[in-house]
PDB file of N, CA and C in Angstrom:
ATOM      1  N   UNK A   1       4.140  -0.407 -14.805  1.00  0.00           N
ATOM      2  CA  UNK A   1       4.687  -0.249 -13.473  1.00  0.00           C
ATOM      3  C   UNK A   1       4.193   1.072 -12.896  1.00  0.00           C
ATOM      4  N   UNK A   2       4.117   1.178 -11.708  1.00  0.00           N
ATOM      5  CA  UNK A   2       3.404   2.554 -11.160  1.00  0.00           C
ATOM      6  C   UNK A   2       4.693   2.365  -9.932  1.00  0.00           C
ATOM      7  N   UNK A   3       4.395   4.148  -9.727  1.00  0.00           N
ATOM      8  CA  UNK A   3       5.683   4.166  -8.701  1.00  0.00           C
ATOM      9  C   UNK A   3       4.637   4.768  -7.378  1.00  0.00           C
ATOM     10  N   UNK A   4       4.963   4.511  -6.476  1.00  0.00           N
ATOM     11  CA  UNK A   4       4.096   4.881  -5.217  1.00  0.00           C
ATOM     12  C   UNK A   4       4.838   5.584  -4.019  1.00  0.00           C
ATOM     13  N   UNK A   5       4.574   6.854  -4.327  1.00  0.00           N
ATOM     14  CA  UNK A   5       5.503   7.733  -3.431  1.00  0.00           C
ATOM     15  C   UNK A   5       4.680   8.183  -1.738  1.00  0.00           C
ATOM     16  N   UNK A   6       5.198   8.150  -0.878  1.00  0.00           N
ATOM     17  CA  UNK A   6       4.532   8.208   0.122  1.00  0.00           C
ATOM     18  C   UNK A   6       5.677   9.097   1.331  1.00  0.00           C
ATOM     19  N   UNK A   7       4.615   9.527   2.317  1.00  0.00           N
ATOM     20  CA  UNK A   7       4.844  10.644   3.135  1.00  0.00           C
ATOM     21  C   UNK A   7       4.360  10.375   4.205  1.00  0.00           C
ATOM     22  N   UNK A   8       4.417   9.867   5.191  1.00  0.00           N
ATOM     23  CA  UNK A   8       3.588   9.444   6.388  1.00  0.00           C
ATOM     24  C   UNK A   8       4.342   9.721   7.970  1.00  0.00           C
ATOM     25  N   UNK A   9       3.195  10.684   8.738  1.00  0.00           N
ATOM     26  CA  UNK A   9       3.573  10.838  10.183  1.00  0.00           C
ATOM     27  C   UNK A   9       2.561   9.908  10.846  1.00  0.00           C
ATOM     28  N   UNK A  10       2.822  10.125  12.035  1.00  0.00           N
ATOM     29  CA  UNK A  10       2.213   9.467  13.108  1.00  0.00           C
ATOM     30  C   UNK A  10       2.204   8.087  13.134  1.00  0.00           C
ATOM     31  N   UNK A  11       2.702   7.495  12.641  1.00  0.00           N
ATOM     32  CA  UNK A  11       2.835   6.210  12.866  1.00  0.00           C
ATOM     33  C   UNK A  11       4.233   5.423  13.761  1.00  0.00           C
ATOM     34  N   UNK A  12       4.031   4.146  13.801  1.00  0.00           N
ATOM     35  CA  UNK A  12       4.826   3.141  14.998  1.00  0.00           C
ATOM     36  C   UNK A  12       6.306   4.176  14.536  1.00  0.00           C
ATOM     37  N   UNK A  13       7.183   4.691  15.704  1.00  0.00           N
ATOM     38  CA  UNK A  13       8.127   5.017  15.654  1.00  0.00           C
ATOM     39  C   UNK A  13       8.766   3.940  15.778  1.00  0.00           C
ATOM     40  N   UNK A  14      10.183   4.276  14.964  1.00  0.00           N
ATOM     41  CA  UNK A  14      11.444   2.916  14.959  1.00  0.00           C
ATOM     42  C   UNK A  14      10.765   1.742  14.312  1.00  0.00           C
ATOM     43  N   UNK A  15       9.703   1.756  13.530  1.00  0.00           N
ATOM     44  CA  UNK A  15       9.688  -0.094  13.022  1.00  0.00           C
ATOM     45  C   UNK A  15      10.285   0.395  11.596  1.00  0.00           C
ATOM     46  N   UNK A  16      10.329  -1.089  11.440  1.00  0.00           N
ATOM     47  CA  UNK A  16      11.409  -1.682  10.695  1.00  0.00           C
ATOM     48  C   UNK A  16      10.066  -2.520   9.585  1.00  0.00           C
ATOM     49  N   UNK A  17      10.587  -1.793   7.975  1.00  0.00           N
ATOM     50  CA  UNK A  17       9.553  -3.449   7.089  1.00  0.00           C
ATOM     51  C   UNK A  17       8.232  -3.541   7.375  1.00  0.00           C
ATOM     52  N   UNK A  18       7.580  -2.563   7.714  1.00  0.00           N
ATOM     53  CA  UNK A  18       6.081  -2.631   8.069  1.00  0.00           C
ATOM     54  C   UNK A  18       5.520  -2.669   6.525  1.00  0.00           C
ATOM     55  N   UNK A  19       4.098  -3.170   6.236  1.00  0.00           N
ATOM     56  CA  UNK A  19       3.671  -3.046   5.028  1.00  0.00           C
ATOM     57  C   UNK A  19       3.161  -1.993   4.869  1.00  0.00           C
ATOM     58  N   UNK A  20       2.644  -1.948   3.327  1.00  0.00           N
ATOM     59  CA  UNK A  20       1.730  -1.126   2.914  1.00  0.00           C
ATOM     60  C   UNK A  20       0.781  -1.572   1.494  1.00  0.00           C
ATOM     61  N   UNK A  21      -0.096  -1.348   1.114  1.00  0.00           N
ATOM     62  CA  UNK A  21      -0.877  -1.897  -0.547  1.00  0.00           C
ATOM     63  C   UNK A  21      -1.846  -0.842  -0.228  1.00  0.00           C
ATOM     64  N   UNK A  22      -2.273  -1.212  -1.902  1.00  0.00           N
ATOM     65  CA  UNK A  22      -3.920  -0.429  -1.850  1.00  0.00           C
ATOM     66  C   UNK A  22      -4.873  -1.696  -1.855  1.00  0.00           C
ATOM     67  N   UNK A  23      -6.110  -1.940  -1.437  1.00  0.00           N
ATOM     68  CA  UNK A  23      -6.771  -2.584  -1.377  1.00  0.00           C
ATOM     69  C   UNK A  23      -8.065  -2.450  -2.335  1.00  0.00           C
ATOM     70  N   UNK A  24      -8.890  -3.293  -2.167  1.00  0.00           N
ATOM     71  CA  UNK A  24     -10.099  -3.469  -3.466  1.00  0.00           C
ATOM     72  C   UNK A  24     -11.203  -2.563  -2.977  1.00  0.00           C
ATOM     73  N   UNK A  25     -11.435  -1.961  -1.795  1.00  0.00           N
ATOM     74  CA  UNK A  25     -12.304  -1.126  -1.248  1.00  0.00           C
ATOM     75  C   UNK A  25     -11.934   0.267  -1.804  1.00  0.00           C
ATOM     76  N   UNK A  26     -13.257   0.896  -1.306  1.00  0.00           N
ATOM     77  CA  UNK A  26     -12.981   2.685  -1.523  1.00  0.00           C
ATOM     78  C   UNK A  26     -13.067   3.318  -0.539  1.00  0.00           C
ATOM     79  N   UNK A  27     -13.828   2.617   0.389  1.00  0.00           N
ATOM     80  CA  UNK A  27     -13.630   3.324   1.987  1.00  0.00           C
ATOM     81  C   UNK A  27     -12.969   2.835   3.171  1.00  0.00           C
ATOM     82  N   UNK A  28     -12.479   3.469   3.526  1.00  0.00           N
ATOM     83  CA  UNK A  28     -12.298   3.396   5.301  1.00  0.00           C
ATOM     84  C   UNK A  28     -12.884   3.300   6.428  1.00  0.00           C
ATOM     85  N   UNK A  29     -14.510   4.044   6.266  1.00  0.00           N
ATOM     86  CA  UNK A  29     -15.284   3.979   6.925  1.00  0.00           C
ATOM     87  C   UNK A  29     -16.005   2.662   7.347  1.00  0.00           C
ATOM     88  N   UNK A  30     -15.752   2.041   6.762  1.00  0.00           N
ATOM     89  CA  UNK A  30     -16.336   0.509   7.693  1.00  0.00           C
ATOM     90  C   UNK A  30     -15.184  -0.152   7.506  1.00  0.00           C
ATOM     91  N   UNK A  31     -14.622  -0.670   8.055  1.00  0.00           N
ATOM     92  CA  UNK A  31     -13.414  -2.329   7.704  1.00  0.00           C
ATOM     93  C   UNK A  31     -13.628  -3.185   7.225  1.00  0.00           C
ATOM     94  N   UNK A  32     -14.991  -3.884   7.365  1.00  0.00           N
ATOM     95  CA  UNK A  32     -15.788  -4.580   6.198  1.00  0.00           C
ATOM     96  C   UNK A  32     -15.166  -4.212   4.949  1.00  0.00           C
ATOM     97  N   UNK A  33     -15.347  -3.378   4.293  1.00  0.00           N
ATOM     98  CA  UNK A  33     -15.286  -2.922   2.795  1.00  0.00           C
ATOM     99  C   UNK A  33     -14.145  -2.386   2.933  1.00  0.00           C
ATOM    100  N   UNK A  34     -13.313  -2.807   3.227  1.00  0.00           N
ATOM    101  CA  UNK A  34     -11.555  -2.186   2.885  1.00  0.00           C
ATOM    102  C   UNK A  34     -11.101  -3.469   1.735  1.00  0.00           C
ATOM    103  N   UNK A  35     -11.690  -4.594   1.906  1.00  0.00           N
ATOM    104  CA  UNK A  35     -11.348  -5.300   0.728  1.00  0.00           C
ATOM    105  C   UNK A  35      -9.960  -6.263   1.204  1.00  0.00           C
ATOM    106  N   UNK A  36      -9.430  -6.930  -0.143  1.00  0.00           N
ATOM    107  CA  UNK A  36      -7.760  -7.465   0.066  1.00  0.00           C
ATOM    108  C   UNK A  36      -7.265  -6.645  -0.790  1.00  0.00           C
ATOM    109  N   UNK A  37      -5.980  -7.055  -1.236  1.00  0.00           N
ATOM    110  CA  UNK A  37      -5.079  -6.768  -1.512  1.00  0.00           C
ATOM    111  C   UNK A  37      -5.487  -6.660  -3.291  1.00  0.00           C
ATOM    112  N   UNK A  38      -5.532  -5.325  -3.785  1.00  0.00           N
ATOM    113  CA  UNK A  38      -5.680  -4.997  -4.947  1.00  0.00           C
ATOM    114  C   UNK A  38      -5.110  -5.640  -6.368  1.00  0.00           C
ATOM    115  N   UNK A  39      -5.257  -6.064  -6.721  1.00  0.00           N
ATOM    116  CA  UNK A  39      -4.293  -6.731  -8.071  1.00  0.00           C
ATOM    117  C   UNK A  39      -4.922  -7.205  -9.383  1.00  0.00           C
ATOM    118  N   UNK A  40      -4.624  -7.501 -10.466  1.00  0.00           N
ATOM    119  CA  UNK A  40      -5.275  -7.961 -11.444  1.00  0.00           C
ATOM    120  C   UNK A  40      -4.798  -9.585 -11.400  1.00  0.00           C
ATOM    121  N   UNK A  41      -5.351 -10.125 -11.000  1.00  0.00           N
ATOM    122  CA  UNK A  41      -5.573 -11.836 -10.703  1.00  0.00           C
ATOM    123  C   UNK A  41      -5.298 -12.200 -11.932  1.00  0.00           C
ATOM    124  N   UNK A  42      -5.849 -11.683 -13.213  1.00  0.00           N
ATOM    125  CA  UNK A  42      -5.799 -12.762 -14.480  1.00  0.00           C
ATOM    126  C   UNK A  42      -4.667 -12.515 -14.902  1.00  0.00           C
ATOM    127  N   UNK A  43      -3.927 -11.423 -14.802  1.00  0.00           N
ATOM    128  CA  UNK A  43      -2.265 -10.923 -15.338  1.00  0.00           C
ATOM    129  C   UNK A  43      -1.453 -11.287 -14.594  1.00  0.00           C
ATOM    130  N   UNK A  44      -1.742 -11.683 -12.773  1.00  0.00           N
ATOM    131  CA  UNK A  44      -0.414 -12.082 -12.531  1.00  0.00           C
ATOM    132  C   UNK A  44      -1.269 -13.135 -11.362  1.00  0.00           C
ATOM    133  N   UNK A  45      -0.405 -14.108 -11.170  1.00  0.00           N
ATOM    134  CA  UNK A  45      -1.260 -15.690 -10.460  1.00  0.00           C
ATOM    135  C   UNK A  45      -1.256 -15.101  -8.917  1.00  0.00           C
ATOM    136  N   UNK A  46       0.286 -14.676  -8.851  1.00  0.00           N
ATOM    137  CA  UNK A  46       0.825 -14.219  -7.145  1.00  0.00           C
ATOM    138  C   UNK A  46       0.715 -12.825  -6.644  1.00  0.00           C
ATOM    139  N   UNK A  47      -0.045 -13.040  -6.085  1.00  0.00           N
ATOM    140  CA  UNK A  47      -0.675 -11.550  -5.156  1.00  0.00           C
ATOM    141  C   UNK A  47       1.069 -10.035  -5.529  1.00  0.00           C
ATOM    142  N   UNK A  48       0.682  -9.395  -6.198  1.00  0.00           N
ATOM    143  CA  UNK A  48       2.409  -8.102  -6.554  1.00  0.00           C
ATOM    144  C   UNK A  48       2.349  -7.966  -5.052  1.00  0.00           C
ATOM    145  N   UNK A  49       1.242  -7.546  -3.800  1.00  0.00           N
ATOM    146  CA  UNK A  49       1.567  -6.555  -3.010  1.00  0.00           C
ATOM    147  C   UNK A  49       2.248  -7.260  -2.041  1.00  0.00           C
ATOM    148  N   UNK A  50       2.806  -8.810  -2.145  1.00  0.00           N
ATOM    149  CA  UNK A  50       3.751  -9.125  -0.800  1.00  0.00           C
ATOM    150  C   UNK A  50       5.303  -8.692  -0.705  1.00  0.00           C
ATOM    151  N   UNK A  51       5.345  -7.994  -2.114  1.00  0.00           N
ATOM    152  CA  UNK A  51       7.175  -7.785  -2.205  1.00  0.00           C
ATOM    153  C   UNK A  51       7.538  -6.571  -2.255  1.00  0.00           C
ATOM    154  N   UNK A  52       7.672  -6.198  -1.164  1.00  0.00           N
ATOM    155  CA  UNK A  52       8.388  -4.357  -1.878  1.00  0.00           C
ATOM    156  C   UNK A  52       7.402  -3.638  -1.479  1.00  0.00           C
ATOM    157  N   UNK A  53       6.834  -3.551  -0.848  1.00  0.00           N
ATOM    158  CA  UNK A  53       5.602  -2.198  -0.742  1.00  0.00           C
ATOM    159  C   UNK A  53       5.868  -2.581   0.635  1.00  0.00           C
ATOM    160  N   UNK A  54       6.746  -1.740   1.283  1.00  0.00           N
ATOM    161  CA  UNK A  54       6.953  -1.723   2.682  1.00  0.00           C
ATOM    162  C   UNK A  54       7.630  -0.477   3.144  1.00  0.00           C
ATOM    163  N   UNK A  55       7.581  -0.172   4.850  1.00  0.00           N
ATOM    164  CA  UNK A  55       8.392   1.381   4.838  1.00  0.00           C
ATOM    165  C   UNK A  55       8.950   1.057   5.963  1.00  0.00           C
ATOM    166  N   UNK A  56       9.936   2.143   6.521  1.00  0.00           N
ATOM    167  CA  UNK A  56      10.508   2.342   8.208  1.00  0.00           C
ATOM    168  C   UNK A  56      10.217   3.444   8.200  1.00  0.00           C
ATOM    169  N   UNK A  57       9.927   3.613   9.794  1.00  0.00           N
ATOM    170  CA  UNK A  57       9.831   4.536  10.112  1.00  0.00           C
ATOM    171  C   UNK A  57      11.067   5.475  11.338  1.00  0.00           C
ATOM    172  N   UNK A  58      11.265   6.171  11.692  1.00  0.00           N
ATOM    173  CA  UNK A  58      12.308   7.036  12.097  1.00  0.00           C
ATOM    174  C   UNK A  58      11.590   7.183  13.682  1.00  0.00           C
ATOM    175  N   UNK A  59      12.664   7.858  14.773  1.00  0.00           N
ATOM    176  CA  UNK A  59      12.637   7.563  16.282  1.00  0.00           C
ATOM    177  C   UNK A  59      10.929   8.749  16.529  1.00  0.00           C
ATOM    178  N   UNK A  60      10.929   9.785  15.416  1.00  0.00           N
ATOM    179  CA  UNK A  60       9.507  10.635  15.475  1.00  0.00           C
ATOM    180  C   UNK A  60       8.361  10.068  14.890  1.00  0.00           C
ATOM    181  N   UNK A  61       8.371   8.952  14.300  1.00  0.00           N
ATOM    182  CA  UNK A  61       7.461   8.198  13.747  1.00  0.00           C
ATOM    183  C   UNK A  61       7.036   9.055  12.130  1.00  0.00           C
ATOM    184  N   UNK A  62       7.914   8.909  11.560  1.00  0.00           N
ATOM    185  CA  UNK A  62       8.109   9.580   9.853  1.00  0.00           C
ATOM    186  C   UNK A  62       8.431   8.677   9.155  1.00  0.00           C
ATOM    187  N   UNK A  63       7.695   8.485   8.019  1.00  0.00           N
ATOM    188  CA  UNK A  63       8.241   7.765   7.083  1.00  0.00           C
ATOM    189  C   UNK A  63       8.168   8.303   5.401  1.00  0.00           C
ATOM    190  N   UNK A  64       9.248   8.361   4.915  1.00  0.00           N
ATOM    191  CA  UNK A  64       9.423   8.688   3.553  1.00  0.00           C
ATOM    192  C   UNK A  64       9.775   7.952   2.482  1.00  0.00           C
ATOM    193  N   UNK A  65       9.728   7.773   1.202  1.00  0.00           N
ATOM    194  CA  UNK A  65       9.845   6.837   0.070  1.00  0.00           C
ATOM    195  C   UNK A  65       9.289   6.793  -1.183  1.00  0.00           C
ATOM    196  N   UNK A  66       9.301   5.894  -1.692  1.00  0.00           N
ATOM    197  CA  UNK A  66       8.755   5.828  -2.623  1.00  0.00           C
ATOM    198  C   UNK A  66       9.067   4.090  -3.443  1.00  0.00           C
ATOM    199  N   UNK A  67       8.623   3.397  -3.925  1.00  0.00           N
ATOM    200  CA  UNK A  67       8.494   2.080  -4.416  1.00  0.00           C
ATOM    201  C   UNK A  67       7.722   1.631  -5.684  1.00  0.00           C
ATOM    202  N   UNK A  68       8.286   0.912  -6.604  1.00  0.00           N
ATOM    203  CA  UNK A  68       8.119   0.678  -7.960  1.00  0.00           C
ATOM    204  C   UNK A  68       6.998  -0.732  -7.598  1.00  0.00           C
ATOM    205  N   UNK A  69       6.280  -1.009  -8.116  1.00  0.00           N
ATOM    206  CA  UNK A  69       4.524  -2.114  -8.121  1.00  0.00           C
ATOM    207  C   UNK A  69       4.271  -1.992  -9.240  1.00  0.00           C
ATOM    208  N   UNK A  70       4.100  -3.286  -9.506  1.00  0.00           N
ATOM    209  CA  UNK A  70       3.281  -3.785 -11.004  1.00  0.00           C
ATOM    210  C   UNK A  70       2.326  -4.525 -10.597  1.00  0.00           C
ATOM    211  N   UNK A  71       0.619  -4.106  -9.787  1.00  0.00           N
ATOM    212  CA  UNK A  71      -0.422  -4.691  -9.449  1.00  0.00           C
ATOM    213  C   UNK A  71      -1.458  -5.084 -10.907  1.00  0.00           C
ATOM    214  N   UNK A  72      -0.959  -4.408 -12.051  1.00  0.00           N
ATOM    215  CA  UNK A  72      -1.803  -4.952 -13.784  1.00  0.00           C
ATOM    216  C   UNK A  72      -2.866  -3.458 -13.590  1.00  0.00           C
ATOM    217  N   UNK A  73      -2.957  -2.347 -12.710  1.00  0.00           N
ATOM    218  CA  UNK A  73      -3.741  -1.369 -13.066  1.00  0.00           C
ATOM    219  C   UNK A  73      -3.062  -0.124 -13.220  1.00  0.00           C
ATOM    220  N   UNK A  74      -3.353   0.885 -13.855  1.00  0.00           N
ATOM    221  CA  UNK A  74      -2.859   1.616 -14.216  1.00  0.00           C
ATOM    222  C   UNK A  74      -2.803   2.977 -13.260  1.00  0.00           C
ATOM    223  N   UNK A  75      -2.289   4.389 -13.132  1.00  0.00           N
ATOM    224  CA  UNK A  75      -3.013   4.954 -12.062  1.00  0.00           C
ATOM    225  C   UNK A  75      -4.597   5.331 -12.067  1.00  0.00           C
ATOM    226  N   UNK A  76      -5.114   5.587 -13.231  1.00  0.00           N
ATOM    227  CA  UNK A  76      -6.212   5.874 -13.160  1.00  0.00           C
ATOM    228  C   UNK A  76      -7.121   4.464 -12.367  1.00  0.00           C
ATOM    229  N   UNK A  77      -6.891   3.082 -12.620  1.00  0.00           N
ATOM    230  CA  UNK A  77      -7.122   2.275 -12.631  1.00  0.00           C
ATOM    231  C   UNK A  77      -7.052   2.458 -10.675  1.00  0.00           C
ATOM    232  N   UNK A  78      -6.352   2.608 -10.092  1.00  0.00           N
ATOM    233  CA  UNK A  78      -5.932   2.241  -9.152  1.00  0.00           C
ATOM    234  C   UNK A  78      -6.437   3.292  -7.965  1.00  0.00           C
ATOM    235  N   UNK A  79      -6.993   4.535  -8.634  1.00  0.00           N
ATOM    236  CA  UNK A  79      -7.461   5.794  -7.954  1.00  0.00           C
ATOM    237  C   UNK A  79      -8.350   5.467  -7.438  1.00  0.00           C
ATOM    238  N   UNK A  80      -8.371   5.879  -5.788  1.00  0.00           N
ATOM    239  CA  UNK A  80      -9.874   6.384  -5.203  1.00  0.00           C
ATOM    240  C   UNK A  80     -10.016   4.277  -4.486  1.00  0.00           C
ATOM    241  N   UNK A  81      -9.136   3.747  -4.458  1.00  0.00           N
ATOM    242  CA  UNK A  81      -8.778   2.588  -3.475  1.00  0.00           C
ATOM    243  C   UNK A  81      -8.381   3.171  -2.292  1.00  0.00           C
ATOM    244  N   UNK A  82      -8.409   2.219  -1.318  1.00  0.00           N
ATOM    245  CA  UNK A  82      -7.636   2.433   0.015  1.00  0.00           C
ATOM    246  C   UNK A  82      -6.868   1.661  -0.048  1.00  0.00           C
ATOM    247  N   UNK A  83      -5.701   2.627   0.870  1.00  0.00           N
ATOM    248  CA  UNK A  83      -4.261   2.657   1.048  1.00  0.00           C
ATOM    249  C   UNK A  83      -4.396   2.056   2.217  1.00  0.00           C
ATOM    250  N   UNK A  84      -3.660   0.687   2.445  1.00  0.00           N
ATOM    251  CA  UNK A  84      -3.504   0.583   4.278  1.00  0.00           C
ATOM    252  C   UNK A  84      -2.252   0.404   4.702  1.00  0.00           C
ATOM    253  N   UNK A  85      -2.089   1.238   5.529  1.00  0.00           N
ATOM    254  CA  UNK A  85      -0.604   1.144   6.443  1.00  0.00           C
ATOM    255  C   UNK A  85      -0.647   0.403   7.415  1.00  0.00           C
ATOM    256  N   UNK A  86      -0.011  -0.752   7.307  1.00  0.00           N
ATOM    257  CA  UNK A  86       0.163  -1.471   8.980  1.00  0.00           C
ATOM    258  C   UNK A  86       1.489  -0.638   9.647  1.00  0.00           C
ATOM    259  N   UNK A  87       0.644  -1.031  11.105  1.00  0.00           N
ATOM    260  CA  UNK A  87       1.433  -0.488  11.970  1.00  0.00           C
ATOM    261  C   UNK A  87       2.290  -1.509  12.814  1.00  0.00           C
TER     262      UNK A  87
END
């Protein structure tokens, strides 16, 4: 299990349940290569990142937390992916 602690400004003030995952890419720089949704396919059938990896954000657009994911990689495993925040 990996715990995923997060800190985020500037984003949609007041939403509610927005997502978040790391994805199979390493960059940001093109959208092309941001990838899906990170996971080890042969350890688990159903995608981990649809349950629980979500945040709110506050009337200044802040969001704080932290959330428990079992995607089958470890942190090293999981380093140097992109993170995407929907807004």
């Amino acid at each position: 299990m990996m715990e995923v602690k997060y800190h985020l400004n500037g984003v949609e003030a007041d939403c509610n349940y927005r997502k978040m995952h790391i994805n199979t890419g390493t960059t940001c720089d093109d959208a092309d290569l941001v990838g899906g949704h990170y996971w080890d396919a042969t350890d688990y059938a159903a995608d981990t990142w649809h349950h629980g990896a979500h945040y709110n954000s506050d009337a200044n657009g802040k969001a704080k937390g932290a959330f428990d994911i079992i995607n089958g990689y470890d942190a090293a495993g999981n380093l140097g992916h992109v993170v995407v925040i929907h807004a």
